[in-house]
Each structure stands twice: as C-alpha cells, then as structure tokens.
C-alpha atoms as a PDB file:
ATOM      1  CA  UNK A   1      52.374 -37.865 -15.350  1.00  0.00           C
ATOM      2  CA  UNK A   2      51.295 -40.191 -12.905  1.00  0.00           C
ATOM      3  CA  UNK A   3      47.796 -40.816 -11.408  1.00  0.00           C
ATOM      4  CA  UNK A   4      48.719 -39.033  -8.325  1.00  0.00           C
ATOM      5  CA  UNK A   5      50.232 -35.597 -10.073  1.00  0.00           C
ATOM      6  CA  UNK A   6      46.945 -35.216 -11.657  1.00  0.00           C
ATOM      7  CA  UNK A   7      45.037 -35.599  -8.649  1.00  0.00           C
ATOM      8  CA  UNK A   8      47.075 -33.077  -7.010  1.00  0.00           C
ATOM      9  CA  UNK A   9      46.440 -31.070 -10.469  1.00  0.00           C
ATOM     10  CA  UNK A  10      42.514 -31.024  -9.722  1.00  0.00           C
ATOM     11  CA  UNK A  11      42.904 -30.038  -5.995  1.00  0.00           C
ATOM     12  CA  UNK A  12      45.128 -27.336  -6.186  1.00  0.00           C
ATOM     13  CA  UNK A  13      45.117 -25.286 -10.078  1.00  0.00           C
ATOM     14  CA  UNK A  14      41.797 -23.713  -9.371  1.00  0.00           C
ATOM     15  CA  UNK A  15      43.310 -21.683  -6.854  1.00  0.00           C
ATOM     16  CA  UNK A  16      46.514 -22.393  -6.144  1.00  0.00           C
ATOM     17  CA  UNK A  17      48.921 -18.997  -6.827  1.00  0.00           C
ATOM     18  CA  UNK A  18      51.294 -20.896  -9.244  1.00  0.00           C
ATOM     19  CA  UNK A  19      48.238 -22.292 -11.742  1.00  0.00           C
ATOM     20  CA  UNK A  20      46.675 -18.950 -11.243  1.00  0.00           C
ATOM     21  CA  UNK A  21      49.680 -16.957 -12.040  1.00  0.00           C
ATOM     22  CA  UNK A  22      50.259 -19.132 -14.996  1.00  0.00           C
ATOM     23  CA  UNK A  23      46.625 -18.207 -16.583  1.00  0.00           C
ATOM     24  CA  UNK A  24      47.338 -14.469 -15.897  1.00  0.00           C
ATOM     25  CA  UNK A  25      51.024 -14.625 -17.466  1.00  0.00           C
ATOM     26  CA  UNK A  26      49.386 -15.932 -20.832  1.00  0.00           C
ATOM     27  CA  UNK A  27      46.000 -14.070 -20.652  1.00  0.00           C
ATOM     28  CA  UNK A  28      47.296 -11.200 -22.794  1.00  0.00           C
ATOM     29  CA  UNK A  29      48.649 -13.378 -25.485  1.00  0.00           C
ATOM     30  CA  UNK A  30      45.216 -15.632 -25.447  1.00  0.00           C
ATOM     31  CA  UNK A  31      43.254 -12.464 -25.810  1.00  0.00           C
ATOM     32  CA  UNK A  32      45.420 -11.332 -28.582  1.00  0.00           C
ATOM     33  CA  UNK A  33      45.247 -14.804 -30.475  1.00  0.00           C
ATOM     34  CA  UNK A  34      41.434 -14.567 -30.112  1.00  0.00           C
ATOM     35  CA  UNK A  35      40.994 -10.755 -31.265  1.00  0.00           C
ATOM     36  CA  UNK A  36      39.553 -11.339 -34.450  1.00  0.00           C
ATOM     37  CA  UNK A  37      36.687 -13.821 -35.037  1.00  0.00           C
ATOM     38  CA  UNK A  38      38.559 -16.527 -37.216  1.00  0.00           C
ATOM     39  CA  UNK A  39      37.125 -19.859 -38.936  1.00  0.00           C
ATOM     40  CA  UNK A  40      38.663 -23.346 -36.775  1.00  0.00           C
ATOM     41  CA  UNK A  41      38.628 -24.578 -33.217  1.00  0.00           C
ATOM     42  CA  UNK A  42      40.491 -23.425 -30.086  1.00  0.00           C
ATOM     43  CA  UNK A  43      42.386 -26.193 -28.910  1.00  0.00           C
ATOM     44  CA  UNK A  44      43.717 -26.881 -25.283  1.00  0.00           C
ATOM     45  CA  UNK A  45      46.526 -29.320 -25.760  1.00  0.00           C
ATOM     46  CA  UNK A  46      47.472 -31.423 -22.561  1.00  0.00           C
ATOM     47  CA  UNK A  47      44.275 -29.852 -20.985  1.00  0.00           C
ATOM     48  CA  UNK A  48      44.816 -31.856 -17.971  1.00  0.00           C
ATOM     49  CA  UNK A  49      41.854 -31.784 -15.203  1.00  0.00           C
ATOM     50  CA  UNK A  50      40.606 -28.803 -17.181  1.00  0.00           C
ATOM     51  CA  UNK A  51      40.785 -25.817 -15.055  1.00  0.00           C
ATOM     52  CA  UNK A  52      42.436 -23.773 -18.285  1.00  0.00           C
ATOM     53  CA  UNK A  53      39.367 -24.824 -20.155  1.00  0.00           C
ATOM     54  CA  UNK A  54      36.600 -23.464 -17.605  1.00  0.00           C
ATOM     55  CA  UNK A  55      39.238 -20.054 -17.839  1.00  0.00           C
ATOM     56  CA  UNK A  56      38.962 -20.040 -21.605  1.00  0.00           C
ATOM     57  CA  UNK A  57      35.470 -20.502 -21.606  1.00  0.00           C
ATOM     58  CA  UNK A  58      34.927 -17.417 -19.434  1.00  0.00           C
ATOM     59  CA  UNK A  59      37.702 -15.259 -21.614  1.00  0.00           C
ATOM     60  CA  UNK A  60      36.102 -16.824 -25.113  1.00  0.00           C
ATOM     61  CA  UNK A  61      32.401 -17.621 -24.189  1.00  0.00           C
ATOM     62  CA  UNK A  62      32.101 -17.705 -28.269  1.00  0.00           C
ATOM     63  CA  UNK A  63      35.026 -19.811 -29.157  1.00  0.00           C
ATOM     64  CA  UNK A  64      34.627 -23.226 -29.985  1.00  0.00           C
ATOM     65  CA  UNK A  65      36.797 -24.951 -27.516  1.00  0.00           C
ATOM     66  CA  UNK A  66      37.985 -28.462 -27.578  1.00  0.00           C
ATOM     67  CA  UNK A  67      39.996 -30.328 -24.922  1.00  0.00           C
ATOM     68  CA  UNK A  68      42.985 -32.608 -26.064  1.00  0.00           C
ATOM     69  CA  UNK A  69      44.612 -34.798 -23.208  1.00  0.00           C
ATOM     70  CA  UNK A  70      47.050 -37.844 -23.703  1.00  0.00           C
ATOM     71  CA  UNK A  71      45.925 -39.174 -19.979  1.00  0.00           C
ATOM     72  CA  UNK A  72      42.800 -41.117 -19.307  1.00  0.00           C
ATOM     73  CA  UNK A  73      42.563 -40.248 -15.694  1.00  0.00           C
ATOM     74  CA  UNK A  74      43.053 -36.867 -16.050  1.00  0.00           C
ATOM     75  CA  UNK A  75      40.244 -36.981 -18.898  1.00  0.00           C
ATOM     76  CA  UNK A  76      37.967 -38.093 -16.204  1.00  0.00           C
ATOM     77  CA  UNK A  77      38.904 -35.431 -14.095  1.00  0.00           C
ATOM     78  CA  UNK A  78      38.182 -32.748 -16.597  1.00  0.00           C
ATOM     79  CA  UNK A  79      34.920 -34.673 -17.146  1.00  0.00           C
ATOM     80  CA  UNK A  80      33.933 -33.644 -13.610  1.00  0.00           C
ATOM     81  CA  UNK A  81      33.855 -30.418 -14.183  1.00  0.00           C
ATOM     82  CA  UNK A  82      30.847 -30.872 -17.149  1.00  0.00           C
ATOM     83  CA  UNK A  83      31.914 -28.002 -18.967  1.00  0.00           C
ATOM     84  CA  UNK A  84      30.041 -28.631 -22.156  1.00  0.00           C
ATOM     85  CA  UNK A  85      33.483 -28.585 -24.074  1.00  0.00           C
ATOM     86  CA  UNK A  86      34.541 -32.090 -26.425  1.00  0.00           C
ATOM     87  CA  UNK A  87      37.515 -33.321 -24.823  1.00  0.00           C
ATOM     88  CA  UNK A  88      39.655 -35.862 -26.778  1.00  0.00           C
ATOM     89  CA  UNK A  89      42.066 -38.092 -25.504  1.00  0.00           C
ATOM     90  CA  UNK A  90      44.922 -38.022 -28.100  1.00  0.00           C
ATOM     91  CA  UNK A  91      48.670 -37.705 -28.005  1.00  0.00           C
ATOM     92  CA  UNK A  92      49.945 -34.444 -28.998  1.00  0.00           C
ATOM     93  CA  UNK A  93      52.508 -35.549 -31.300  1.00  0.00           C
ATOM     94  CA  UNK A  94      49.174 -36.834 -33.510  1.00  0.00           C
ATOM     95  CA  UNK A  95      46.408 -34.795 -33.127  1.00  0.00           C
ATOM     96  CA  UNK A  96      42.834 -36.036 -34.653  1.00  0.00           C
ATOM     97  CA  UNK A  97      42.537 -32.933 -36.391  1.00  0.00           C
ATOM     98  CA  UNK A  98      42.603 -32.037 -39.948  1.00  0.00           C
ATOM     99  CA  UNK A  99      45.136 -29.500 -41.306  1.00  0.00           C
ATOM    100  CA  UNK A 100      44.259 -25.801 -40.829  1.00  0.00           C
ATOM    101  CA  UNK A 101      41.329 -26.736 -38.535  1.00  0.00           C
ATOM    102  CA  UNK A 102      42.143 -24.342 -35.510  1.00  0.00           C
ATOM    103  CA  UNK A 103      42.903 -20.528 -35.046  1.00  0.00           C
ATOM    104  CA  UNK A 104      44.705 -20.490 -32.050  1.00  0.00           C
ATOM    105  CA  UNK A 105      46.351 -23.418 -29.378  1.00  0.00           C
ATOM    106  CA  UNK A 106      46.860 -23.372 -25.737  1.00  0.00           C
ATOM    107  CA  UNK A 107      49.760 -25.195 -24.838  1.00  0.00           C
ATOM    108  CA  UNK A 108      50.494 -24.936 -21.322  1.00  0.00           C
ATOM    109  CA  UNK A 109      53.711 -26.956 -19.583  1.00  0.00           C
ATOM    110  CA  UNK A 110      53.078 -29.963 -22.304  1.00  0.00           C
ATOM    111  CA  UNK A 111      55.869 -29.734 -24.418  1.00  0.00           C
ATOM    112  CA  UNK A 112      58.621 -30.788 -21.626  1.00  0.00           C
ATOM    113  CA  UNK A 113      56.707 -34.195 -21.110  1.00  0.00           C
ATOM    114  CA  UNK A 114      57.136 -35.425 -24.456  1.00  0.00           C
ATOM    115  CA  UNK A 115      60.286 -37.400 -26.312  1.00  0.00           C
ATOM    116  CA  UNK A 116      59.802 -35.701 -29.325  1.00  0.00           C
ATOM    117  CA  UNK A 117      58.947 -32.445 -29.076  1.00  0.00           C
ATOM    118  CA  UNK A 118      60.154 -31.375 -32.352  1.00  0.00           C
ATOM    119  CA  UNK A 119      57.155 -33.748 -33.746  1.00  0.00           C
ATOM    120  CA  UNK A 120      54.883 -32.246 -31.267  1.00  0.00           C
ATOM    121  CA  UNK A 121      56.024 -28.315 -32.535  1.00  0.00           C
ATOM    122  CA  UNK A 122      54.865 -29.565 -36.111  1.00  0.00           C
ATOM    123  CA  UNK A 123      51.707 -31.604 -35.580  1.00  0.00           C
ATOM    124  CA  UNK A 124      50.563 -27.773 -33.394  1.00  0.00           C
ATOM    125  CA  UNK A 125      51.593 -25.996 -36.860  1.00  0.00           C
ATOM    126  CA  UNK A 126      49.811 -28.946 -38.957  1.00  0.00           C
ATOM    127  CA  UNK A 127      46.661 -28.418 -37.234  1.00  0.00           C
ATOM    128  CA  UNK A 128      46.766 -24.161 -37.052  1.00  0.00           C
ATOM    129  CA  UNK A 129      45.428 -22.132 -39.851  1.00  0.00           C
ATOM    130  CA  UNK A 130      48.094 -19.816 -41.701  1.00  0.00           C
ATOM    131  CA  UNK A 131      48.164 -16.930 -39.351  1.00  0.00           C
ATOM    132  CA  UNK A 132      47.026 -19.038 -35.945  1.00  0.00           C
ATOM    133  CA  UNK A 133      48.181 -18.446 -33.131  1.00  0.00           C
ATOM    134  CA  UNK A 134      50.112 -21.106 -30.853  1.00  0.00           C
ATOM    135  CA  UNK A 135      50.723 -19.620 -26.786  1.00  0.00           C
ATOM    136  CA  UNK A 136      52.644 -22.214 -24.859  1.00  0.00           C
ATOM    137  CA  UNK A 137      54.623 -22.452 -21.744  1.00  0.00           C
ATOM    138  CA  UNK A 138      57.001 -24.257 -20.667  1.00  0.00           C
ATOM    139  CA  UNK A 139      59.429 -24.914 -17.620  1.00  0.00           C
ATOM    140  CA  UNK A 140      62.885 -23.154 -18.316  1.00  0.00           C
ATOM    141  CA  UNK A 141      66.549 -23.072 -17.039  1.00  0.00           C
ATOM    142  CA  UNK A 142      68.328 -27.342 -16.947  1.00  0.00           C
ATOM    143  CA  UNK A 143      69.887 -25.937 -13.692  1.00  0.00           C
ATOM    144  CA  UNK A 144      66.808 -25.819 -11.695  1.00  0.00           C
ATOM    145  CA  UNK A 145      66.393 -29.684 -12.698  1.00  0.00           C
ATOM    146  CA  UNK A 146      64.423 -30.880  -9.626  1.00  0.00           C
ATOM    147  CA  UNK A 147      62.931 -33.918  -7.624  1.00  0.00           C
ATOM    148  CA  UNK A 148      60.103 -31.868  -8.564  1.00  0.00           C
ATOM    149  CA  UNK A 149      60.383 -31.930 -12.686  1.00  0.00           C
ATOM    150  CA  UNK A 150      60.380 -35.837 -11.532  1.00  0.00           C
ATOM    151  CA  UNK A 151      57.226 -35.943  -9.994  1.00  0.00           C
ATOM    152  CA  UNK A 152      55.990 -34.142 -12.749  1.00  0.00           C
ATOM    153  CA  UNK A 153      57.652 -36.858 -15.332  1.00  0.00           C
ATOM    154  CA  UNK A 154      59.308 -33.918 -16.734  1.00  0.00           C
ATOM    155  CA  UNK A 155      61.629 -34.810 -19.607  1.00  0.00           C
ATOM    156  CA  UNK A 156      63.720 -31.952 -20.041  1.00  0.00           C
ATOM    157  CA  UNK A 157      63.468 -27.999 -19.054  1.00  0.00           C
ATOM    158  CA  UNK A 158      64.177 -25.598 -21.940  1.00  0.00           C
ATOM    159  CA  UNK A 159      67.245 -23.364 -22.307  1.00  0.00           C
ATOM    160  CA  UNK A 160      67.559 -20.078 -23.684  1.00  0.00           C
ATOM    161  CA  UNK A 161      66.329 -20.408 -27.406  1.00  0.00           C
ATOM    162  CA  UNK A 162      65.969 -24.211 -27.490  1.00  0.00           C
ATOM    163  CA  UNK A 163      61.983 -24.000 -27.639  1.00  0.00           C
ATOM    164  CA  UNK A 164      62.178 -21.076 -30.138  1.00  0.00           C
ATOM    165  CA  UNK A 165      64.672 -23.070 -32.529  1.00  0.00           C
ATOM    166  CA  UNK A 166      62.256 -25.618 -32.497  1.00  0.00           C
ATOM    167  CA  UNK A 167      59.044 -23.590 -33.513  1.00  0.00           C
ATOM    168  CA  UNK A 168      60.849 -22.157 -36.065  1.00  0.00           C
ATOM    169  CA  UNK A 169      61.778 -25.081 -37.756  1.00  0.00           C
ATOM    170  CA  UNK A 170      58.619 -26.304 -37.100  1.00  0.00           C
ATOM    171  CA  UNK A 171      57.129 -23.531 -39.291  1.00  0.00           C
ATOM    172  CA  UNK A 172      56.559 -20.854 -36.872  1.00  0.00           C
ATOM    173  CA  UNK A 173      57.535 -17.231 -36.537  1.00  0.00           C
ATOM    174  CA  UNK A 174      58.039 -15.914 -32.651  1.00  0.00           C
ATOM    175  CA  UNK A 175      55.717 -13.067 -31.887  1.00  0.00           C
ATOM    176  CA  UNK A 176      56.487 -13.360 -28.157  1.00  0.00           C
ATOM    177  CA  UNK A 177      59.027 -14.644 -25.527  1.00  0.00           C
ATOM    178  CA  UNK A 178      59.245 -13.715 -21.958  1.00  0.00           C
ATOM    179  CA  UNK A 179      60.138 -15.880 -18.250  1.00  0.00           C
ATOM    180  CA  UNK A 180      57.805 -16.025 -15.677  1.00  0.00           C
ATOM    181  CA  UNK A 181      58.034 -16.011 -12.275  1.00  0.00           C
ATOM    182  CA  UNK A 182      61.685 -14.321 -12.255  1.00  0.00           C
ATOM    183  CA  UNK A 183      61.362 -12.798  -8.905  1.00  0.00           C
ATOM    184  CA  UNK A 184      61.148 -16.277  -6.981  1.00  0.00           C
ATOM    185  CA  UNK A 185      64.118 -17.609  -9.451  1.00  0.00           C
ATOM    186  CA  UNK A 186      67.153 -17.812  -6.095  1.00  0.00           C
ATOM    187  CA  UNK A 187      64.715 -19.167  -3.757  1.00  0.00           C
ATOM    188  CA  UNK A 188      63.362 -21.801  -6.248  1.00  0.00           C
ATOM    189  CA  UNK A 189      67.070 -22.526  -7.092  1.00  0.00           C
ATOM    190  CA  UNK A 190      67.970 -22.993  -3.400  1.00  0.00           C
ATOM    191  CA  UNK A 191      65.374 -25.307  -2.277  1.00  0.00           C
ATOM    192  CA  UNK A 192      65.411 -27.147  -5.318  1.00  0.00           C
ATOM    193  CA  UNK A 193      68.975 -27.616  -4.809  1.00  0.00           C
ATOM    194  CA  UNK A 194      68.766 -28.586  -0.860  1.00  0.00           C
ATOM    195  CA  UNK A 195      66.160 -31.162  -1.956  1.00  0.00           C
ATOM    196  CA  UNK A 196      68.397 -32.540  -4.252  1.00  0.00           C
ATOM    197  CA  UNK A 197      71.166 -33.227  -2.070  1.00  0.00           C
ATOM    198  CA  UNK A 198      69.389 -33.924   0.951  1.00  0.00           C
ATOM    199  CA  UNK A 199      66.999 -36.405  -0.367  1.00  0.00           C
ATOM    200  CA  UNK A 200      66.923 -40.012   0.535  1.00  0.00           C
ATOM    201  CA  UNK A 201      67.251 -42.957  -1.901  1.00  0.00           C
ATOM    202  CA  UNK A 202      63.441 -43.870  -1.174  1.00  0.00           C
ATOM    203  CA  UNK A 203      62.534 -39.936  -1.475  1.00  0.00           C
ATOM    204  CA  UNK A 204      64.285 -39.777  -4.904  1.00  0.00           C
ATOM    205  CA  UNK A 205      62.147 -43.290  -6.091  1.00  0.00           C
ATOM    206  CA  UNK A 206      59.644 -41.638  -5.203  1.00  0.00           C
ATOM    207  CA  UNK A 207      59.946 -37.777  -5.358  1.00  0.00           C
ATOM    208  CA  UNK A 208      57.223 -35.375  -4.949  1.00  0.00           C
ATOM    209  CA  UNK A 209      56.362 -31.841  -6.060  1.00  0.00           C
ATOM    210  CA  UNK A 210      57.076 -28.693  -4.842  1.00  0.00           C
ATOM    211  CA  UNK A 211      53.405 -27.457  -4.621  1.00  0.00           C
ATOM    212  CA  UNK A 212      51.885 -26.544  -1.136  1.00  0.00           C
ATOM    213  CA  UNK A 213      48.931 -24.897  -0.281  1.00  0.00           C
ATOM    214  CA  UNK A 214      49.330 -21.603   1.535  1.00  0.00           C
ATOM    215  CA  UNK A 215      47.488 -19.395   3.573  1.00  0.00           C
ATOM    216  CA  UNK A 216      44.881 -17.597   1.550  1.00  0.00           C
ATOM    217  CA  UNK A 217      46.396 -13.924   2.300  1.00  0.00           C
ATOM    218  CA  UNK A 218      49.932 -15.441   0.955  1.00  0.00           C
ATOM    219  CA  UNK A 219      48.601 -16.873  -1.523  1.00  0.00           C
ATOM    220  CA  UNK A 220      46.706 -13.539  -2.779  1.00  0.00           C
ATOM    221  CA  UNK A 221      49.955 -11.884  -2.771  1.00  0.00           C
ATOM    222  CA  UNK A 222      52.006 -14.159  -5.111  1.00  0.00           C
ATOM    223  CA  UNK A 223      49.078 -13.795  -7.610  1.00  0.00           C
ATOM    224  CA  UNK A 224      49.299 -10.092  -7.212  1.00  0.00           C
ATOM    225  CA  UNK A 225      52.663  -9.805  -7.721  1.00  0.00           C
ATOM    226  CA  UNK A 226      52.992 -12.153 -10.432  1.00  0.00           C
ATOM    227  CA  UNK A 227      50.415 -10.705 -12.768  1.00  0.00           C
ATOM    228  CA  UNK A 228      52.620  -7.638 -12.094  1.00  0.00           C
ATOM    229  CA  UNK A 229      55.488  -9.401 -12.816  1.00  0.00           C
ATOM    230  CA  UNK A 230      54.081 -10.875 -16.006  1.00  0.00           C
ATOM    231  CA  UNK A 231      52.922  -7.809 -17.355  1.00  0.00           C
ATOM    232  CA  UNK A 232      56.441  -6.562 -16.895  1.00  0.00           C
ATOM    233  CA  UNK A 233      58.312  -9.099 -18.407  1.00  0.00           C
ATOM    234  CA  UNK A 234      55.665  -9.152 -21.509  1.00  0.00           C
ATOM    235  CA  UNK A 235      56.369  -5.217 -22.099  1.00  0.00           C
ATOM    236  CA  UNK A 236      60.551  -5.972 -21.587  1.00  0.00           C
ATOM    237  CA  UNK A 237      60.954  -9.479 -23.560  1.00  0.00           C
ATOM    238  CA  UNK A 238      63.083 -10.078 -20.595  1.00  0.00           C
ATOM    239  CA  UNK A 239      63.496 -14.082 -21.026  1.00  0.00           C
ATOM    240  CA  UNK A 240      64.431 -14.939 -17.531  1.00  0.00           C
ATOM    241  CA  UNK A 241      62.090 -17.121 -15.165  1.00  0.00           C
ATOM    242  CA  UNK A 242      61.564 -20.485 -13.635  1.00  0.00           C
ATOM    243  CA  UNK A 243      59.197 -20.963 -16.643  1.00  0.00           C
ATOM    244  CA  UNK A 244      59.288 -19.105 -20.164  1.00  0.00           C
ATOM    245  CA  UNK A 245      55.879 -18.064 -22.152  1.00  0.00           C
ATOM    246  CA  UNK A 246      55.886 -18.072 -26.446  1.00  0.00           C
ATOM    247  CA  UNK A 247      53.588 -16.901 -28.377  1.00  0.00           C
ATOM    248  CA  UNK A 248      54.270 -17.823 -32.198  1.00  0.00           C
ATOM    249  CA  UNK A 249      52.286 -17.314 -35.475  1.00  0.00           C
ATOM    250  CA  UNK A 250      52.350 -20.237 -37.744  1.00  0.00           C
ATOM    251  CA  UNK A 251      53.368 -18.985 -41.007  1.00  0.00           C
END
C-alpha cells in the first residue's frame, strides 16, 4: 500500500463504520480462538497503523500480542499509538517466528496484497501450534474489482472457495466461512461500477478509495446494523458479502 493509504488507515479505522464493522464481524471468532489459555504468541499479521492491536489488547488484556507489518511507515504509525505491544516489520510470506510459536493469528484484509498467497497460507500454519487458530478476512467477489482495490494495491479479490482451497492445502481445516457486509453488496457494485467507467485517465493513475467520513449518527447506524448483520451471517454460513471472514484450525 502506498504512504498515503496508510495515512488514511490511521485517520479513519478508529472510528470509521467499515474498520469498526470489520472488528465486530471477527470478534466472535477471536474470542473463540482465545477461549482457552494456550502456550505461544497472538500474532497480528499486516497490523497496519495498529488500531486491531489496541482492540485485541482490550478483548485479550492477558495475551501476549505481537505486531507483524511488511510497511515501514505504517510501523511508525502503529508506533504512535505506544501500545506496549513488539511490533515487527517482516513480510508475511516469512515470518521471524519459530514453528508452533503462536496460538491464534489475526489476519485482517492481508492476504489479497500479496503475490503468493499460497506461501503466505503456509508460513501462518508454520508458525501456529497444532490446534491454533488462524481468523482472516479478506475482500471477496472479482466483479466488484474497483479503482478502489487499486488504491488499496489490491492484487486480487477472492472467489467463492478460492481462499478456502488454499488453507486447506496449506494445512488447515475450515471451522468458519461467512461474507460480510452483504446488505450494501448492489450499492457497492453500482458505484464501483460508475467509477469505473466514468473515471478519467489521470483518476485511474491515480485512483483513490472509496472511504468517506460520515456524519456520526450515519455512521452509528452502519455499525449497528452490521454487527447485526455479522452475527447473522456467522449463525447461517451464508458466504455472500463485499468481504468474506475464515476462521481455520491448523491441523
């Protein structure tokens, strides 16, 4: 991502409804992973400016936490926030860690930036115990494909099953699959799709995100209904979403 995204990043995921409706989507697969008191580190991989980290903190005050982010700048943005947590610049296709060295890993829209994400899949199963616990998310559905996903330096979005064939392979068994943010899916589509074709030549050089900041009362709402959402489409398995959640076990 570039310099700019993760500025952006810091200014808007503390309380911006998408970053906040992200956290709640995963929160009752993070809580399961951490259950039961286990021996290795909690790892947040692609931590970014570290607003995921201050949230884990406050849902795992006794986990051992480490931050893991390829990008310098972002590094120093998550530095900021002196949480008190190592952070470790690394790429996540080669992790510093030793085998079996953490219980559970946070993996939140990281897997789309990288080439190989098959290598990435296995170094997250090198570095779990047997019986950890990987939650990820990722963007889903190639037909949403955005000026957005190229701000973001996306590399692909995920369809149905691709992620899942590659955790399994990969050495993982799915626990969990479910969209997120379904109910916004035609009006994400549309503009997406107006962008697209109504973009310049210098606007597609240079595209930007889709995140705007909203009036607080709007903004309340979407993280209302999206926690509802999410807590529906956990209890269905109903795949569908602008972005899909996993939990997996590593075997």
């Amino acid at each position: 991502m570039k310099r700019a995204a993760f500025d952006e990043m810091r200014a808007l995921e503390d309380g911006h409804w998408w970053f906040r409706a992200r956290r709640d989507a995963i929160a009752a697969h993070v809580d399961r992973a951490l259950a039961r008191p286990q021996p290795g580190a909690v790892l947040d991989v692609g931590c970014g400016t570290g607003a995921n980290l201050v949230w884990l903190s406050r849902r795992a005050p006794s986990a051992r936490l480490v931050g893991v982010e390829f990008d310098a700048h972002a590094l120093e943005l998550a530095r900021g926030r002196q949480l008190g947590v190592p952070l470790v610049q690394a790429d996540a296709t080669h992790l510093p860690f030793p085998p079996a060295s953490a219980s559970c890993v946070v993996c939140c829209d990281v897997l789309e930036h990288i080439e190989d994400d098959a290598a990435a899949c296995r170094e997250l199963a090198r570095v779990l115990i047997p019986g950890g616990i990987l939650v990820a998310t990722v963007p889903a559905c190639p037909s949403l494909w955005s000026l957005h996903d190229q701000a973001a330096s996306h590399r692909r979005r995920y369809s149905g099953g691709e992620l899942e064939q590659r955790l399994r392979e990969a050495g993982f068994a799915i626990e969990a699959s479910h969209g997120f943010n379904l109910a916004s899916w035609p009006l994400v589509w549309a503009i997406r799709r107006w962008r697209w074709h109504s973009s310049s030549a210098a606007e597609r050089a240079a595209p930007t995100s889709d995140f705007r900041t909203l009036p607080a009362p709007l903004n309340a709402c979407l993280v209302g209904w999206l926690a509802f959402e999410s807590a529906l489409l956990r209890t269905t398995g109903i795949r569908a979403g602008v972005s899909l959640v996993i939990r997996a076990r590593r075997a």
